[in-house]
Structure formats: structure tokens, C-alpha cells
Protein backbone atom coordinates (compact mmCIF):
# COMPACT_ATOMS: atom_id res chain seq x y z
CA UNK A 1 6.50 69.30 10.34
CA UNK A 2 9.21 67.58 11.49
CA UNK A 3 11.62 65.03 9.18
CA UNK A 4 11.00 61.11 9.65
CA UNK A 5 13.76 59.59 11.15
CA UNK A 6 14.61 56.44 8.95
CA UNK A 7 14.87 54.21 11.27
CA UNK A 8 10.93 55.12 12.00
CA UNK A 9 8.48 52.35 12.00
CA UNK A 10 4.74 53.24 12.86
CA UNK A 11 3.10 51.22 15.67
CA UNK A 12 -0.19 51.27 13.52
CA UNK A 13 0.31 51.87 10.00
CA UNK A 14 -2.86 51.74 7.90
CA UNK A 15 -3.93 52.82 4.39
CA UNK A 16 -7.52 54.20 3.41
CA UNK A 17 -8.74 55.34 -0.08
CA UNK A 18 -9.36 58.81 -0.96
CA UNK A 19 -11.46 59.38 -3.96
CA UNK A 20 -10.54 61.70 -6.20
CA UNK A 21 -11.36 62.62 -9.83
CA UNK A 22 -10.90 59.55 -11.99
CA UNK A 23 -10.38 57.23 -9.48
CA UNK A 24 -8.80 56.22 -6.06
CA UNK A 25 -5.70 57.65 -4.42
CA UNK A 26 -4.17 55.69 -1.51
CA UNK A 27 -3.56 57.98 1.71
CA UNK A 28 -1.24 56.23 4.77
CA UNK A 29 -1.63 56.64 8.07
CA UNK A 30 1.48 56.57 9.95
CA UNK A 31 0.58 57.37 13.23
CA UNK A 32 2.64 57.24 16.18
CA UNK A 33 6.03 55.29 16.42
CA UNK A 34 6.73 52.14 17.69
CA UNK A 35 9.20 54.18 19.61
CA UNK A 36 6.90 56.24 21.25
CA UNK A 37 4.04 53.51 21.69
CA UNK A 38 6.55 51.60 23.72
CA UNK A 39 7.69 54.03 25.71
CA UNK A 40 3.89 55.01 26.76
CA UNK A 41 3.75 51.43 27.84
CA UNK A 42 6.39 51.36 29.95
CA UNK A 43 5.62 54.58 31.62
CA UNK A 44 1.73 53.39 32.16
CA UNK A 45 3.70 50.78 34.00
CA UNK A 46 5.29 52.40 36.09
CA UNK A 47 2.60 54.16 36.82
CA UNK A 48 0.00 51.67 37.59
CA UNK A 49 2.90 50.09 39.53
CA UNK A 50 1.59 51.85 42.55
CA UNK A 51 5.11 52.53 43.19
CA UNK A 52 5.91 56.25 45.09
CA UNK A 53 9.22 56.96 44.04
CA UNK A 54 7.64 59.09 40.97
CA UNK A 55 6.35 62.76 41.55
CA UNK A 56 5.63 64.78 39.27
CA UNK A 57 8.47 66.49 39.54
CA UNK A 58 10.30 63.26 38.39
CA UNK A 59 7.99 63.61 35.29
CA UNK A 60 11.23 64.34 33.11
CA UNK A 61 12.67 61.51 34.82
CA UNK A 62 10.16 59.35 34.23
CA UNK A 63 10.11 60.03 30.75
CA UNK A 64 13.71 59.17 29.87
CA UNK A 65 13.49 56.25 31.51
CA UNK A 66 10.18 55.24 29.67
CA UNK A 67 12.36 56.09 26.28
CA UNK A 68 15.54 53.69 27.62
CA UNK A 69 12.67 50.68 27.91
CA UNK A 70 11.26 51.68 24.74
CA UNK A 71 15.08 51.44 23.42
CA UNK A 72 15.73 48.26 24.88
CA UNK A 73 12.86 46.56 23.63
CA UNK A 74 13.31 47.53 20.08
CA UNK A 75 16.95 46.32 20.19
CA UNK A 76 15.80 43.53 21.46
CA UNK A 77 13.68 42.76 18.88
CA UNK A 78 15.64 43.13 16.34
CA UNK A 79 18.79 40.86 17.81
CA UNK A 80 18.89 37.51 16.58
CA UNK A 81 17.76 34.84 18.55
């Protein structure tokens, strides 16, 4: 398994008890990134856009463009208003 990145946050983080001898044990769930999660949005975007500049031999292309949204956004969140 791969190393977190710090900067990680999870789109939907969640805890759920485990039980275990003598008690409860918390287990998280990080799931997938807000990262990733964004970029999936943009590219089912772009997608539904009903655009025809995408092939799927522009998948690759597609994707780093989906990651550059997903880059965007979070800086944009985190700017101050």
C-alpha cells in the first residue's frame, strides 16, 4: 500500500466500531480523496457534456485535465475570500 500524502483529505471519511475483546475499537474509513472525487466530477462532465472532442484515445488527456479541475477547485477552496 501506498503512503498518504499529507496534504490528503478523504471525500467521505467515516468511523464504525469494531468489537473486539473487552470492548470497542474505532476503525476509519478513509475512502477516496477529495482529490480524486473531484476530478471524477469534472471528467463525468465532460463527458455528459455531449461534447466530441474526447476519444478514447484522448482518455489520458482527459484525465489530466480532470486532475487540473480537481486542482483548481481545491485551491480555490482553500484561498481566502
Amino acid at each position: 500500500m501506498s503512503e498518504i500524502p499529507k496534504d490528503y483529505e478523504p471525500a467521505f471519511p467515516g468511523k464504525w466500531p469494531e468489537k473486539q475483546e473487552g470492548g470497542h475499537v474505532w476503525r476509519y474509513a478513509t475512502g477516496i480523496s477529495e482529490r480524486d472525487w473531484f476530478a471524477g466530477k469534472a471528467m463525468q462532465g465532460e463527458l455528459a457534456n455531449g461534447r466530441t472532442e474526447w476519444f478514447i484515445e484522448d482518455a489520458d488527456d482527459l484525465a489530466s485535465f480532470a486532475y487540473v479541475i480537481a486542482d483548481a477547485m481545491l485551491r480555490a477552496r482553500k484561498a481566502k475570500p
